[in-house]
C-alpha atoms as a PDB file:
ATOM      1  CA  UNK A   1      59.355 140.289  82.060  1.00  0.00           C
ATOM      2  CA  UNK A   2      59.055 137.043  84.371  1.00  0.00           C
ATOM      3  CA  UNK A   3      58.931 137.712  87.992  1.00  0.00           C
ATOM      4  CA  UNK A   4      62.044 135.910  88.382  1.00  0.00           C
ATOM      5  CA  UNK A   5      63.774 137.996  85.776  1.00  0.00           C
ATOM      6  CA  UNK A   6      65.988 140.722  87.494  1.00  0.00           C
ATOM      7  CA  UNK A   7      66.050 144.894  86.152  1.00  0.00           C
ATOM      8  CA  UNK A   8      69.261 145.039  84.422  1.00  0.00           C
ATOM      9  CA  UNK A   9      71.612 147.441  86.966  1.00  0.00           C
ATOM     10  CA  UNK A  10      71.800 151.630  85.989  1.00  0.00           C
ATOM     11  CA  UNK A  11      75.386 150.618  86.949  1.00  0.00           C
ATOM     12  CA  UNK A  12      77.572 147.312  86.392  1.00  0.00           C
ATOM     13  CA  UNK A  13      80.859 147.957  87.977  1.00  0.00           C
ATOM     14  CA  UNK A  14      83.642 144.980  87.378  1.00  0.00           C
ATOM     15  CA  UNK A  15      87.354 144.856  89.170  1.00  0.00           C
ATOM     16  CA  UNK A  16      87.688 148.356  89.496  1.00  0.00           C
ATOM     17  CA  UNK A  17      91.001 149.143  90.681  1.00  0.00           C
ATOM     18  CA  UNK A  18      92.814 152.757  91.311  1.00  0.00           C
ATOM     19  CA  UNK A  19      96.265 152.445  92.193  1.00  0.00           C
ATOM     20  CA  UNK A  20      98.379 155.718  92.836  1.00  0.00           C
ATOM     21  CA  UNK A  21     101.977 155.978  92.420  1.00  0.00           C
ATOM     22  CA  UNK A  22     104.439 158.125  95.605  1.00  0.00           C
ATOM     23  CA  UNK A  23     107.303 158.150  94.434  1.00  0.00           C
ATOM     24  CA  UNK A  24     108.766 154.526  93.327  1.00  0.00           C
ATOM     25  CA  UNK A  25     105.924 152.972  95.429  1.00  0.00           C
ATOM     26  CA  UNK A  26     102.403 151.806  94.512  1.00  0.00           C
ATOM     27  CA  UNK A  27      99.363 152.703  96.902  1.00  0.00           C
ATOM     28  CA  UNK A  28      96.018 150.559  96.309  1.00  0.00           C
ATOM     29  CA  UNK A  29      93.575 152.808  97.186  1.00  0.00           C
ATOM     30  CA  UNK A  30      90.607 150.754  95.500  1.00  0.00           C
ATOM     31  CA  UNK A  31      91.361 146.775  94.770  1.00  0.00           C
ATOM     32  CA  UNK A  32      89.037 144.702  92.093  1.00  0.00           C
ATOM     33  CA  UNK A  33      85.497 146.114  93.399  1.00  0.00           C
ATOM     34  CA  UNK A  34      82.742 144.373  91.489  1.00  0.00           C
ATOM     35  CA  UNK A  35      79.506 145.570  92.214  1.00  0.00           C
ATOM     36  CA  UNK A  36      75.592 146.565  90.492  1.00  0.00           C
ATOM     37  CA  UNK A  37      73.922 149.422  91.423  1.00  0.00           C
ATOM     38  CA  UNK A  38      69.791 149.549  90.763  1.00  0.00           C
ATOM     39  CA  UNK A  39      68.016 152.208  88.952  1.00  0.00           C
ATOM     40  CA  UNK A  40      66.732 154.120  91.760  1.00  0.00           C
ATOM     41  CA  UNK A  41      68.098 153.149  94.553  1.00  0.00           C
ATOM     42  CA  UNK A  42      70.361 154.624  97.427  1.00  0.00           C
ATOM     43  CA  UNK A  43      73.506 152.827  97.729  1.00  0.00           C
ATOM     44  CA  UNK A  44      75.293 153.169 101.037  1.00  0.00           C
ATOM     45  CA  UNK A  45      78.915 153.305 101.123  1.00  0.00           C
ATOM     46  CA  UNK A  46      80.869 153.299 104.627  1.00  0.00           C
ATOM     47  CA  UNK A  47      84.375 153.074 105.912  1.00  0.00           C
ATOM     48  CA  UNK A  48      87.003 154.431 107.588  1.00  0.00           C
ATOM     49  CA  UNK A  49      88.746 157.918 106.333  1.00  0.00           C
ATOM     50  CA  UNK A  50      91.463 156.907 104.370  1.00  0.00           C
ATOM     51  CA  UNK A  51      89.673 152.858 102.950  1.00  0.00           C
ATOM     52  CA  UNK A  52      88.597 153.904  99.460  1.00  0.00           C
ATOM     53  CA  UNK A  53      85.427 155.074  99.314  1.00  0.00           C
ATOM     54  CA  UNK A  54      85.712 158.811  97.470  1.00  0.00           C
ATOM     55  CA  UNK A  55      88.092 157.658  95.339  1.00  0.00           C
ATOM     56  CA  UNK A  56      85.756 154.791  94.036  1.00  0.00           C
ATOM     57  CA  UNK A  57      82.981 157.102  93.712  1.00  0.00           C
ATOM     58  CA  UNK A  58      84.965 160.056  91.620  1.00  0.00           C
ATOM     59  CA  UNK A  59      86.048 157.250  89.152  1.00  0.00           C
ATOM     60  CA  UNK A  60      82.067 156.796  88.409  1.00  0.00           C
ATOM     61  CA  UNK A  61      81.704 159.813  87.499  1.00  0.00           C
ATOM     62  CA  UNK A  62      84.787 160.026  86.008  1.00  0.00           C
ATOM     63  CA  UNK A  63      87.154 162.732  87.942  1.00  0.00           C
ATOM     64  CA  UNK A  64      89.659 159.772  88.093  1.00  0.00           C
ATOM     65  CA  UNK A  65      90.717 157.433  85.684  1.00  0.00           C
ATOM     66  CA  UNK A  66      90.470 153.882  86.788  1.00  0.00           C
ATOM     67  CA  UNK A  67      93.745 151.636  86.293  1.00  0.00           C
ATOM     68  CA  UNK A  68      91.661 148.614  85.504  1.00  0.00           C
ATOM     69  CA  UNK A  69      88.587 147.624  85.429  1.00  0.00           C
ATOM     70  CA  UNK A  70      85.095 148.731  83.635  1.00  0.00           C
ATOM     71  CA  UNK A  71      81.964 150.603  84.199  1.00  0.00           C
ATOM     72  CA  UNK A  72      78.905 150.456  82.205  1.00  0.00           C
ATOM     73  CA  UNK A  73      75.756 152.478  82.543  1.00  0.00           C
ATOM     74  CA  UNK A  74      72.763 150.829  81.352  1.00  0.00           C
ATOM     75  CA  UNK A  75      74.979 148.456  79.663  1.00  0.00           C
ATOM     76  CA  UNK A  76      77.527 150.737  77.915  1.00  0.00           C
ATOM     77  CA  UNK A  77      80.947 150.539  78.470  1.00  0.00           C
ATOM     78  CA  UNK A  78      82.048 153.812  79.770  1.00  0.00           C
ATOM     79  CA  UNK A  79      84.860 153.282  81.433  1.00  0.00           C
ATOM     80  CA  UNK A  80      87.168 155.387  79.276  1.00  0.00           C
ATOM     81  CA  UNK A  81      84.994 157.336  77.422  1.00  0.00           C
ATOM     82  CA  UNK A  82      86.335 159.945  74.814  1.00  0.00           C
ATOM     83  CA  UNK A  83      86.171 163.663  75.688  1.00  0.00           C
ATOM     84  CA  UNK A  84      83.220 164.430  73.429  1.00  0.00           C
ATOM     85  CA  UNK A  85      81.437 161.771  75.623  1.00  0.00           C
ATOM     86  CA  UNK A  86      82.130 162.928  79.039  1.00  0.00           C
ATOM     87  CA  UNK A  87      80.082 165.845  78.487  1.00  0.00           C
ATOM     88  CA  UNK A  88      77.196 164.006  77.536  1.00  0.00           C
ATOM     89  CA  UNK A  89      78.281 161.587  80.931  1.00  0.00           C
ATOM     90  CA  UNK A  90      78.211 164.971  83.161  1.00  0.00           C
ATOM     91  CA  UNK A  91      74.699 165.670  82.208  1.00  0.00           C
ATOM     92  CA  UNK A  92      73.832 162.014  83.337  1.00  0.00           C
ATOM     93  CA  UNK A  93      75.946 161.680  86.297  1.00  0.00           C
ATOM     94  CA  UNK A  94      77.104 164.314  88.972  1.00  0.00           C
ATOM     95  CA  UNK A  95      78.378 164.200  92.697  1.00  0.00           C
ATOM     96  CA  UNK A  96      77.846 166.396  95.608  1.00  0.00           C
ATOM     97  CA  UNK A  97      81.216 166.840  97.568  1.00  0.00           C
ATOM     98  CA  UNK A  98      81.519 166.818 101.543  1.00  0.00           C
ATOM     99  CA  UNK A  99      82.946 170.618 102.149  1.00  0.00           C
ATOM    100  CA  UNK A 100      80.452 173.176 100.819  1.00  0.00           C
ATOM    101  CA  UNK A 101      82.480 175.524 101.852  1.00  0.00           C
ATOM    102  CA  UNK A 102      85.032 174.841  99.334  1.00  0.00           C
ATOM    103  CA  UNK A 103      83.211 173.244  96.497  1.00  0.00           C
ATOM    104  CA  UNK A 104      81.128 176.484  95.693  1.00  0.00           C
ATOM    105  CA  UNK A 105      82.718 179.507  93.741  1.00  0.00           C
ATOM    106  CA  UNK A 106      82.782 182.381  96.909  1.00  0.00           C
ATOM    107  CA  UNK A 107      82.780 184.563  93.679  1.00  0.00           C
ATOM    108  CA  UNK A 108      79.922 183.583  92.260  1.00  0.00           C
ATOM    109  CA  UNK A 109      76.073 184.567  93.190  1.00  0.00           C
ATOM    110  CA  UNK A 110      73.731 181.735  93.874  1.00  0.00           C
ATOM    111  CA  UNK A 111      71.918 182.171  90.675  1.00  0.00           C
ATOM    112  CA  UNK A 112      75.181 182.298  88.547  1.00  0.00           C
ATOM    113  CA  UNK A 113      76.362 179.294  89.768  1.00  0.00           C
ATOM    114  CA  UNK A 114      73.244 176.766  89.197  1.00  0.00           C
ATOM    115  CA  UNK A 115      72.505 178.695  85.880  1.00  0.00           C
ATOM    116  CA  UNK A 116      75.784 178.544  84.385  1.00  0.00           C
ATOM    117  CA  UNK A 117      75.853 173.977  84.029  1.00  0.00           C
ATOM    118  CA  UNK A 118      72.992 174.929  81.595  1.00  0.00           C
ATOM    119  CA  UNK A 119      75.203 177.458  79.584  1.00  0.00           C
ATOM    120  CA  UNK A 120      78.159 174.869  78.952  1.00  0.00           C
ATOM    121  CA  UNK A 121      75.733 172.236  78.028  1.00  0.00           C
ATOM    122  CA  UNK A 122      73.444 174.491  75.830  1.00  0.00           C
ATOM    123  CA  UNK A 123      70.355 173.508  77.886  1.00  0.00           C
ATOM    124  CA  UNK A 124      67.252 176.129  77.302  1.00  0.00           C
ATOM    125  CA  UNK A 125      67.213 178.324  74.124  1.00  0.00           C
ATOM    126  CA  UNK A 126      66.664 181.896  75.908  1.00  0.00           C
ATOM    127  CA  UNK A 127      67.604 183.596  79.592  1.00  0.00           C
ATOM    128  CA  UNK A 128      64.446 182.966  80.368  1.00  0.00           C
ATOM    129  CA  UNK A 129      64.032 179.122  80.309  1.00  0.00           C
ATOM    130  CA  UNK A 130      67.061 178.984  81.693  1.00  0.00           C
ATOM    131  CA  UNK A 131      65.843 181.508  84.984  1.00  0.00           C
ATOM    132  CA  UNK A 132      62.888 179.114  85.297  1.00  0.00           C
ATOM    133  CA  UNK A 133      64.652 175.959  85.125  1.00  0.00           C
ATOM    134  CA  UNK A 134      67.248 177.443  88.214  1.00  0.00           C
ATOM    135  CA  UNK A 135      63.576 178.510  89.749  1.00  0.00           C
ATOM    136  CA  UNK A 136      62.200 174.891  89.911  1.00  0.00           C
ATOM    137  CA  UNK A 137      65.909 173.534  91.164  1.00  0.00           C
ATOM    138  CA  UNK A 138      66.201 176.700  93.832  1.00  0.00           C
ATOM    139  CA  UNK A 139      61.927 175.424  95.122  1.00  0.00           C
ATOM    140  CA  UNK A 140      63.300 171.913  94.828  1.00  0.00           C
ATOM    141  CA  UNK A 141      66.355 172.514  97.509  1.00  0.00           C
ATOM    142  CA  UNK A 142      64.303 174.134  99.805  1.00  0.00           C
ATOM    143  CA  UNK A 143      65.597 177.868  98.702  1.00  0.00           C
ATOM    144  CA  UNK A 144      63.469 180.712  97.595  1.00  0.00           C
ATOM    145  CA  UNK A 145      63.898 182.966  94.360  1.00  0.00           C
ATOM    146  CA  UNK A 146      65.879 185.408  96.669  1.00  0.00           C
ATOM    147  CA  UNK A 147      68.798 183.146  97.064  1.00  0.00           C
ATOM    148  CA  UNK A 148      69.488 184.645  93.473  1.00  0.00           C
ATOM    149  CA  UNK A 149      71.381 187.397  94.153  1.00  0.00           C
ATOM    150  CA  UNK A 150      73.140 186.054  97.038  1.00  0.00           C
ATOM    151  CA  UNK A 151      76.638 185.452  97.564  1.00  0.00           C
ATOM    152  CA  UNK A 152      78.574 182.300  99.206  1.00  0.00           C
ATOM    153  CA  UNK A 153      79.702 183.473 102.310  1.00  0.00           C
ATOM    154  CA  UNK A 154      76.238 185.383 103.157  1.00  0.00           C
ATOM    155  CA  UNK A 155      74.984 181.377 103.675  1.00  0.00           C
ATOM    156  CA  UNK A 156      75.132 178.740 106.379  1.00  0.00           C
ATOM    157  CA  UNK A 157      76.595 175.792 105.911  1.00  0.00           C
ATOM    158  CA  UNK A 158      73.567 173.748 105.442  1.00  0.00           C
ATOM    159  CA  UNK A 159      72.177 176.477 102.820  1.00  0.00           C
ATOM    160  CA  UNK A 160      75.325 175.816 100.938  1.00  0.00           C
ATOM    161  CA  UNK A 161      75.161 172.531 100.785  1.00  0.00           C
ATOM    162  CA  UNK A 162      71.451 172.750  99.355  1.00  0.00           C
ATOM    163  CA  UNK A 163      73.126 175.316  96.477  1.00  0.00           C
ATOM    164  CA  UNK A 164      75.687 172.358  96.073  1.00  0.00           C
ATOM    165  CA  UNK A 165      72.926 169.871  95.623  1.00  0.00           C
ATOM    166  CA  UNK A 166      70.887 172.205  92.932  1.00  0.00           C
ATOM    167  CA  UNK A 167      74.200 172.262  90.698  1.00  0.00           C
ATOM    168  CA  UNK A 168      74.338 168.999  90.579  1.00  0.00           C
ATOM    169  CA  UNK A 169      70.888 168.501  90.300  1.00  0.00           C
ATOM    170  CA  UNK A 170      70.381 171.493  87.916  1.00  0.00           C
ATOM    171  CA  UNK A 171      70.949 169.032  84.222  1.00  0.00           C
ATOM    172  CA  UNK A 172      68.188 166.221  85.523  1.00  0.00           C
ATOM    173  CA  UNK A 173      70.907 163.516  85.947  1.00  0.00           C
ATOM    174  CA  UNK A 174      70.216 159.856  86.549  1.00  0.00           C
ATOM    175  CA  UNK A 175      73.462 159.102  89.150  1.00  0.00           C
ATOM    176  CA  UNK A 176      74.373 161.319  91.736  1.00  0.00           C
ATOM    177  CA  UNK A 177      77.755 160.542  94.180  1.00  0.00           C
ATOM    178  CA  UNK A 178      76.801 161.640  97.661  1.00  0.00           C
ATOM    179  CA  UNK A 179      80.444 162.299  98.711  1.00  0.00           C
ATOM    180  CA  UNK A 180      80.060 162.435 103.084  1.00  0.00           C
ATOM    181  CA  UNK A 181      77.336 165.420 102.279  1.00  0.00           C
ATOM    182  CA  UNK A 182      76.787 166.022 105.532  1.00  0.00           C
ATOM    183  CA  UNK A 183      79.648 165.200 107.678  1.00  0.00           C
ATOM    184  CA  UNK A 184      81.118 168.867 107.474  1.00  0.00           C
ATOM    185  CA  UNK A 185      77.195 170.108 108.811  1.00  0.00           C
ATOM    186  CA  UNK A 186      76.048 170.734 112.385  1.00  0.00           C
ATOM    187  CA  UNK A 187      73.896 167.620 113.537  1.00  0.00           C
ATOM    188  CA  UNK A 188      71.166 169.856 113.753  1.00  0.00           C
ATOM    189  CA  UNK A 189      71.071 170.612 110.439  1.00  0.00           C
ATOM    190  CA  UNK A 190      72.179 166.694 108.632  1.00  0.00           C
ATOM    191  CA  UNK A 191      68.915 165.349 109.256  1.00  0.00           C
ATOM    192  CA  UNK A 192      67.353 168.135 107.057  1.00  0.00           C
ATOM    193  CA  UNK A 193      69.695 167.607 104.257  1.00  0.00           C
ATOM    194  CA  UNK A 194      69.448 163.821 104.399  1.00  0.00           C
ATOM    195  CA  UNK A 195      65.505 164.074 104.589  1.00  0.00           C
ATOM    196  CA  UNK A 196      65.564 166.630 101.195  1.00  0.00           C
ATOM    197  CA  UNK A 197      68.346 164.119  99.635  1.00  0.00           C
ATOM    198  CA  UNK A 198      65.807 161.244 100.197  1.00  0.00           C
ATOM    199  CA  UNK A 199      62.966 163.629  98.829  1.00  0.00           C
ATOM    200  CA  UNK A 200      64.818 164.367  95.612  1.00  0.00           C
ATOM    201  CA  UNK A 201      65.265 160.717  95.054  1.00  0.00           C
ATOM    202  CA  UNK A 202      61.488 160.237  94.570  1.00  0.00           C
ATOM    203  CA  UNK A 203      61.084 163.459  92.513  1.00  0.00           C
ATOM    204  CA  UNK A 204      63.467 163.525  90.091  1.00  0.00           C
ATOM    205  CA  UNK A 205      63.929 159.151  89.776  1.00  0.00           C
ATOM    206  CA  UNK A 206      67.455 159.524  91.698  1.00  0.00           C
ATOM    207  CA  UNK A 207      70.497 157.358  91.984  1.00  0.00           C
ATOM    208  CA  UNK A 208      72.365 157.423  94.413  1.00  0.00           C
ATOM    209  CA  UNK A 209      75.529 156.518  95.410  1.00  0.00           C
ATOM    210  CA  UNK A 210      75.993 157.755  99.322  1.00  0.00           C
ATOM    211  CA  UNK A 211      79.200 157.767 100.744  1.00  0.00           C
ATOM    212  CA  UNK A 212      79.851 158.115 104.320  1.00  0.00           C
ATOM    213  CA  UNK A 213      82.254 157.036 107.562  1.00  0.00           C
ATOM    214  CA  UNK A 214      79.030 157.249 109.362  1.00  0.00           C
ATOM    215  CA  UNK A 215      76.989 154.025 109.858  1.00  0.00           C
ATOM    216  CA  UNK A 216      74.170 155.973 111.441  1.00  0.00           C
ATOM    217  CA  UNK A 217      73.850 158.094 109.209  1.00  0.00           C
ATOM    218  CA  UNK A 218      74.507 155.402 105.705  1.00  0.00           C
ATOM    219  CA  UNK A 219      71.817 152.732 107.448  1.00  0.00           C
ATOM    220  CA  UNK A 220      69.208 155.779 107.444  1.00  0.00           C
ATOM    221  CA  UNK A 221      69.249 156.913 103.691  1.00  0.00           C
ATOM    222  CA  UNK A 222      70.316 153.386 102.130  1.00  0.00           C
ATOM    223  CA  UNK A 223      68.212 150.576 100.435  1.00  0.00           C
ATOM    224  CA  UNK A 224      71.605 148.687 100.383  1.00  0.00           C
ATOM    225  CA  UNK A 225      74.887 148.964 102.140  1.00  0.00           C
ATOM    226  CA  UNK A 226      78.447 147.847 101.542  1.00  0.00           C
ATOM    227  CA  UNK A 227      81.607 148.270 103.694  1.00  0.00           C
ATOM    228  CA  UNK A 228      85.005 149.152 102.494  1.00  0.00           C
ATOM    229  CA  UNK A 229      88.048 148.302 104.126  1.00  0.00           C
ATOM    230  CA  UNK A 230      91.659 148.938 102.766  1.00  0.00           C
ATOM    231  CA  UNK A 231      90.436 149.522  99.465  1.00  0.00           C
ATOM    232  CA  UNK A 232      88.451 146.254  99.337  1.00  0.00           C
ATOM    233  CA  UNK A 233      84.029 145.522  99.504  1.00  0.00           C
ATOM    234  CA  UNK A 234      84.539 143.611 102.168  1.00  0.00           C
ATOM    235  CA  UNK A 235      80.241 142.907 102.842  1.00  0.00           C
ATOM    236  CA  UNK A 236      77.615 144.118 101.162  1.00  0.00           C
ATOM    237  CA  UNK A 237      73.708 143.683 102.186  1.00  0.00           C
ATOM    238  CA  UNK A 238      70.909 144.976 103.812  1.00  0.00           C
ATOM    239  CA  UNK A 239      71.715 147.309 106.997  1.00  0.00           C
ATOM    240  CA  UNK A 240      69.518 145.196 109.380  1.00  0.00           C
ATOM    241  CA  UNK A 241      70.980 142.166 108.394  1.00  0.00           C
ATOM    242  CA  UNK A 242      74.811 143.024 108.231  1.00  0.00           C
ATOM    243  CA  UNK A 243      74.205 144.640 111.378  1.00  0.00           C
ATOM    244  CA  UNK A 244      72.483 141.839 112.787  1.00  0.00           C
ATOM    245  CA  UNK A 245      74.758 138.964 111.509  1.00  0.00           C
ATOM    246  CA  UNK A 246      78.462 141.001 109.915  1.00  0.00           C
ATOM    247  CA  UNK A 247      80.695 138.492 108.213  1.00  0.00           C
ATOM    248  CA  UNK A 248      83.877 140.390 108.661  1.00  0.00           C
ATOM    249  CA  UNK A 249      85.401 141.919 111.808  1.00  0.00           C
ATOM    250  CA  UNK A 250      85.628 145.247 110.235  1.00  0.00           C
ATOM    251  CA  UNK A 251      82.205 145.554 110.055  1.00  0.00           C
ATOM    252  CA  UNK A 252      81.795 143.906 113.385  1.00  0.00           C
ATOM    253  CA  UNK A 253      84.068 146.808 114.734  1.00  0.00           C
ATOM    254  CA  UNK A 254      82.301 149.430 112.725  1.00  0.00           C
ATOM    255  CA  UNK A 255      79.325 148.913 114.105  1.00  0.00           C
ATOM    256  CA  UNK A 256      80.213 148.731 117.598  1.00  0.00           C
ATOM    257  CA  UNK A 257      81.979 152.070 117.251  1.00  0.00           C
ATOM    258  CA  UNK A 258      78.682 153.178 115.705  1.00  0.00           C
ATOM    259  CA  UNK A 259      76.658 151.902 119.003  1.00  0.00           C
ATOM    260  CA  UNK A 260      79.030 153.808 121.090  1.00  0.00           C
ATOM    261  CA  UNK A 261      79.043 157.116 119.371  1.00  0.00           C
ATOM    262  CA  UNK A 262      74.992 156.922 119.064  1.00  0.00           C
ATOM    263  CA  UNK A 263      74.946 156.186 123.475  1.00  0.00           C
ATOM    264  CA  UNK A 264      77.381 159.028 123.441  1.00  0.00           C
ATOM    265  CA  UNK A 265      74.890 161.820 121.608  1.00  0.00           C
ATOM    266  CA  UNK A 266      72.087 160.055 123.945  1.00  0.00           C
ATOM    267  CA  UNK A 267      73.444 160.904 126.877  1.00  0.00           C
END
């Protein structure tokens, strides 16, 4: 490969459009997105509450349909891919929702719940490999082998979220959606997840997509960042440099908001 010949994108995403229907009227939530995202990097998502962004992301990896558009990983179409494919997609792609709290079976123990992926998708041929393979994950998170036998609601918040990040991690995908991880953690506790997201990255050959309304917290996990605004990219770049020079008043007006809220926590 010539050094002016460019890694074809883990993901090609063309004019990807979700519109939902309320009654006899049409919301766009996500309008004609085109966008590549590189093997192994962290892709930085931010916007408002309400602009786009988790939709977007849950049509990657497929928990919505898209009403047009296509997606293609590694140069495969899989846009609409037929059921017996999606559960070859799952192994390949997975997200990690904001509220772990309510993403994580309170019925379940710890060990149950990273274990069982492996089950659906016939992954390790005895009990065994399959309690050493939740062992690595568990070590991976940050959690010891006693988080086994423990329940949900024994955990913090930020323990939970780690569980939340073994399941996904749990079938060695190559895409992860980082769906506003930790916006629904103490501050005390984000910068440890977002350190141990950053971590994984380099030790399992991550992904990521990372999806945030904080600007902060996007500029300090991403390699690129783009801004959504009514269900549109509206720039897409570096941090420093949208942040130095934004092209469109939204982002001017996000990341004033951002300067504010960071002089705030200073003082």
């Amino acid at each position: 490969m010539s050094a002016t010949e460019k890694k074809a994108p883990l993901l090609e995403i063309r004019g990807l459009t979700k519109e939902f229907r309320q009654g006899k009227d049409r919301v766009m939530a996500v309008h004609k997105i085109d966008l590549d995202i590189q093997k192994g990097e962290v892709f930085g998502l931010v916007g408002e509450s309400g602009c786009g962004k988790s939709t977007f992301g849950q049509m990657l990896v497929h928990l919505l349909d898209p009403t047009s558009g296509t997606i293609r990983l590694e140069g495969k179409d899989i846009t609409r891919p037929p059921r017996r494919e999606r559960k070859d997609l799952c192994k390949r792609m997975q997200i990690v929702f904001q509220d772990p709290y309510s993403s994580i079976d309170p019925n379940k123990t710890i060990g149950w719940l990273i274990e069982e992926p492996l089950k659906i998708h016939g992954i390790g041929k005895t009990k065994q490999e399959r309690a050493e393979k939740v062992s690595q994950v568990l070590k991976a998170v940050g959690l010891d082998e006693s988080y086994r036998t423990r329940w949900p609601n024994e955990l913090s918040g930020g323990q939970r979220q780690r569980v939340a990040i073994a399941i996904a991690l749990i079938l060695d995908p190559d895409f992860v959606v980082c769906d506003e991880p930790v916006s629904a953690l103490d501050v005390s506790v984000q910068a440890q997840v977002l350190n141990l997201l950053l971590d994984l990255r380099e030790q399992f050959g991550l992904t990521y997509l990372f999806i945030s309304h904080d600007l902060n917290v996007v500029s300090y996990v991403s390699d690129r960042i783009g801004v959504m605004y009514l269900g549109n990219l509206v720039e897409l770049g570096k941090g420093e440099a949208i942040s130095q020079m934004p092209l469109h008043p939204y982002t001017e007006a996000l990341f004033s908001a951002s300067m504010e809220v960071e002089g705030d926590r200073e003082r």
